[in-house]
C-alpha atoms as a PDB file:
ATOM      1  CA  UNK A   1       4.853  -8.807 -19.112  1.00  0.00           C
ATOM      2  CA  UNK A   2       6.746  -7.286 -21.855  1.00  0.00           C
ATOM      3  CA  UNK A   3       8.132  -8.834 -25.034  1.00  0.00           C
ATOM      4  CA  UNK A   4      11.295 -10.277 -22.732  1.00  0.00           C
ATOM      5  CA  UNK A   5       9.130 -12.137 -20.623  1.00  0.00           C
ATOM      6  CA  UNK A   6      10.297  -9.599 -17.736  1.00  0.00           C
ATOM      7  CA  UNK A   7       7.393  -8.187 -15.447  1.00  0.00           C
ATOM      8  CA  UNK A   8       7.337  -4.479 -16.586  1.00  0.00           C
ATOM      9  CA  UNK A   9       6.340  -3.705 -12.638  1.00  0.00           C
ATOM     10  CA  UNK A  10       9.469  -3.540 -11.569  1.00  0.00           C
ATOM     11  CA  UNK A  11      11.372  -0.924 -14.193  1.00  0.00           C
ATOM     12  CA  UNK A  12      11.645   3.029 -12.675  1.00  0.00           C
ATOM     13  CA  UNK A  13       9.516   3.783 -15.252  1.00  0.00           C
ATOM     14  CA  UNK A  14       6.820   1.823 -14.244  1.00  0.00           C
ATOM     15  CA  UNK A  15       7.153   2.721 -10.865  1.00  0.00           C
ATOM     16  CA  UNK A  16       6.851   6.448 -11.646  1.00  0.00           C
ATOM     17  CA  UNK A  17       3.471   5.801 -13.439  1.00  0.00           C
ATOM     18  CA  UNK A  18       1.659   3.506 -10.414  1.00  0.00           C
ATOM     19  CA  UNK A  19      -0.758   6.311  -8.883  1.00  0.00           C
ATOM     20  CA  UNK A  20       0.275   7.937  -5.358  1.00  0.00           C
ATOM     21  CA  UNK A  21      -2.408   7.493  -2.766  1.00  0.00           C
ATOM     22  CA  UNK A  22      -2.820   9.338   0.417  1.00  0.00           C
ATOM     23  CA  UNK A  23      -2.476   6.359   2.378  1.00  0.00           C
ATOM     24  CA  UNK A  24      -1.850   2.797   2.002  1.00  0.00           C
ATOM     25  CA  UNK A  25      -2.695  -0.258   4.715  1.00  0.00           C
ATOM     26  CA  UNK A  26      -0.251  -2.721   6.217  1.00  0.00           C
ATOM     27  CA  UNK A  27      -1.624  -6.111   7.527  1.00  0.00           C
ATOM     28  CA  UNK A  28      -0.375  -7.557  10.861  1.00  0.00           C
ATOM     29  CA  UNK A  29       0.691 -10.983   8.129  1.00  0.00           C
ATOM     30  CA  UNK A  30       2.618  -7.934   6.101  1.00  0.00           C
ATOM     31  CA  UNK A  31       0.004  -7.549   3.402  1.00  0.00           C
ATOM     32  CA  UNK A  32       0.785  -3.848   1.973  1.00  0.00           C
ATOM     33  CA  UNK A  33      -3.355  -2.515   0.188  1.00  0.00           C
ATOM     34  CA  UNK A  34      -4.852   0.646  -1.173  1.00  0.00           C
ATOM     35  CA  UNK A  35      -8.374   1.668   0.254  1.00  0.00           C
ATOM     36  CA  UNK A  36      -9.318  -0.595  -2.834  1.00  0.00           C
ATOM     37  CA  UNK A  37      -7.863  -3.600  -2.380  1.00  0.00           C
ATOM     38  CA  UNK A  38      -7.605  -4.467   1.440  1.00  0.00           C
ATOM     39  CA  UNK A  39     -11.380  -6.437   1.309  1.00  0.00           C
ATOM     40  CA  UNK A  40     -14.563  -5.602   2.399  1.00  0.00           C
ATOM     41  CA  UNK A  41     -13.770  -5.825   6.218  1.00  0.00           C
ATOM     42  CA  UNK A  42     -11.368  -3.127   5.877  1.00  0.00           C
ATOM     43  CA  UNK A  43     -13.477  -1.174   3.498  1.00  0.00           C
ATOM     44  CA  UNK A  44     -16.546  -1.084   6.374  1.00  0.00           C
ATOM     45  CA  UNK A  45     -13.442  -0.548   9.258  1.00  0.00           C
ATOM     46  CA  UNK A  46     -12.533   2.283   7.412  1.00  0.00           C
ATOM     47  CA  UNK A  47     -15.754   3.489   6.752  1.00  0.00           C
ATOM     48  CA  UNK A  48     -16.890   3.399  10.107  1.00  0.00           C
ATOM     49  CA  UNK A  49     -13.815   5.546  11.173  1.00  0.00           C
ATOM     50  CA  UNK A  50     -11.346   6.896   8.562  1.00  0.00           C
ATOM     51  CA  UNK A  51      -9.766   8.934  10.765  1.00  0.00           C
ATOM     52  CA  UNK A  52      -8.121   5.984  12.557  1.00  0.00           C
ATOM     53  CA  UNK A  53      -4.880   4.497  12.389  1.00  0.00           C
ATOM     54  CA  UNK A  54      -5.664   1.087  13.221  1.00  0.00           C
ATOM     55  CA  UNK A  55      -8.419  -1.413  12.266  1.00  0.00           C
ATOM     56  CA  UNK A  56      -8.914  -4.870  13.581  1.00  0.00           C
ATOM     57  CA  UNK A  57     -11.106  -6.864  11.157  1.00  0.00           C
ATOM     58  CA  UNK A  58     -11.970 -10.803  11.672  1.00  0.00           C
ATOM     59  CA  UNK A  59      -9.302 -11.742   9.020  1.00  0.00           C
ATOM     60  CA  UNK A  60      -6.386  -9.369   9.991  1.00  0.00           C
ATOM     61  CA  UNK A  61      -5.373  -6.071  11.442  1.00  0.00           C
ATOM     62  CA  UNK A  62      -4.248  -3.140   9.912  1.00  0.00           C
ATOM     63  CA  UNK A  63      -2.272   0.141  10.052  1.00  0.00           C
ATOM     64  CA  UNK A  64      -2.528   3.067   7.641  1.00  0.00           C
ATOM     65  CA  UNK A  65       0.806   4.542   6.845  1.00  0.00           C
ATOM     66  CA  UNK A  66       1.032   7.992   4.699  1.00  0.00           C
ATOM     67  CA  UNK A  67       4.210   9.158   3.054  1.00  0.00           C
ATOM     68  CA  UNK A  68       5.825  10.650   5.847  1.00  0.00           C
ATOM     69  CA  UNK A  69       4.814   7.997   8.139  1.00  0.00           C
ATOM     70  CA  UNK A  70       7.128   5.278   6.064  1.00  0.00           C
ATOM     71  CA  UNK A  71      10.208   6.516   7.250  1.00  0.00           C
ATOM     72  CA  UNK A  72       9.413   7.069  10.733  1.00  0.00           C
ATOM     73  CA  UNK A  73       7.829   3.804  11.472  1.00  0.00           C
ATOM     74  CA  UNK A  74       9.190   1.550   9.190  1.00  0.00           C
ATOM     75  CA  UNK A  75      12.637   0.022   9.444  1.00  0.00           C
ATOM     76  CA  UNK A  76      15.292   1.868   7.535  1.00  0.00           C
ATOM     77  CA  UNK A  77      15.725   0.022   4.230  1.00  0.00           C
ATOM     78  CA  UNK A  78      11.654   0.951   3.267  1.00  0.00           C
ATOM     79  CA  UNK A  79      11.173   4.015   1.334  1.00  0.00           C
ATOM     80  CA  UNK A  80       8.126   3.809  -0.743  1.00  0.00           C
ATOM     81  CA  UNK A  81       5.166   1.138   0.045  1.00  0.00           C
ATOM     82  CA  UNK A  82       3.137  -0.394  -3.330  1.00  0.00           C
ATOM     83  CA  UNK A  83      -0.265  -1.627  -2.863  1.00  0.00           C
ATOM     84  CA  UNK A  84       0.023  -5.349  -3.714  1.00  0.00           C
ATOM     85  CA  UNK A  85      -2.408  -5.746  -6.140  1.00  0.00           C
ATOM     86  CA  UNK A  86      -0.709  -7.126  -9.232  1.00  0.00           C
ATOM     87  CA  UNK A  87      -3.045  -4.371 -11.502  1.00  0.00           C
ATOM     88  CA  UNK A  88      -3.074  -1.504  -8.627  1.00  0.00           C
ATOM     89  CA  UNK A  89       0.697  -0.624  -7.681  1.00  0.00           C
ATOM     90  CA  UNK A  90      -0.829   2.188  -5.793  1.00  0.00           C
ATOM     91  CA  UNK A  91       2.341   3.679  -4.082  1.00  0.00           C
ATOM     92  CA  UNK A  92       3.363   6.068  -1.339  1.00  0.00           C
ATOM     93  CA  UNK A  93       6.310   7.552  -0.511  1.00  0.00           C
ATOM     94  CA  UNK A  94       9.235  10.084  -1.848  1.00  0.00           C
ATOM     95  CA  UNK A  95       9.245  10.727  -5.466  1.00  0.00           C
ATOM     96  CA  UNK A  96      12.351   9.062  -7.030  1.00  0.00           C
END
């Protein structure tokens, strides 16, 4: 939070500094993680096989999306996915 009370998340600026990952996971309950921050199932899923696309865990399942994977298999209106870790804001997609 900044002076103004406003979350300083959401300014461009702030959004240019959040780190660019290689890949970031999207829950089947729309949960958008990092490697870091999807929980220990995922961690071990991914582990086990981080070459695949999906994971099934006991809590949820996931798909890995990289940059050029947003466009294609999200709907039209997604650009860039942000991890959703209020500290992380790991991000993939174009630069703006």
């Amino acid at each position: 939070m900044n002076d103004n009370g406003d979350d300083e998340r959401t300014t461009p600026e702030a959004d240019e500094q959040a780190p660019r990952v290689a890949r970031l996971w999207v829950s089947n309950s729309g949960r958008v993680a990092c490697d870091a921050h999807g929980g220990m199932y995922l961690t071990v899923a991914v582990e086990q096989a981080p070459r695949r696309r999906r994971h099934t865990t006991p809590l949820d399942a996931w798909e890995g999306y990289t940059a050029g994977e947003v466009a294609l298999y999200l709907d039209g209106d997604t650009s860039v996915l942000a991890c959703e870790d209020s500290r992380c804001g790991a991000r993939i997609g174009p630069s703006a």
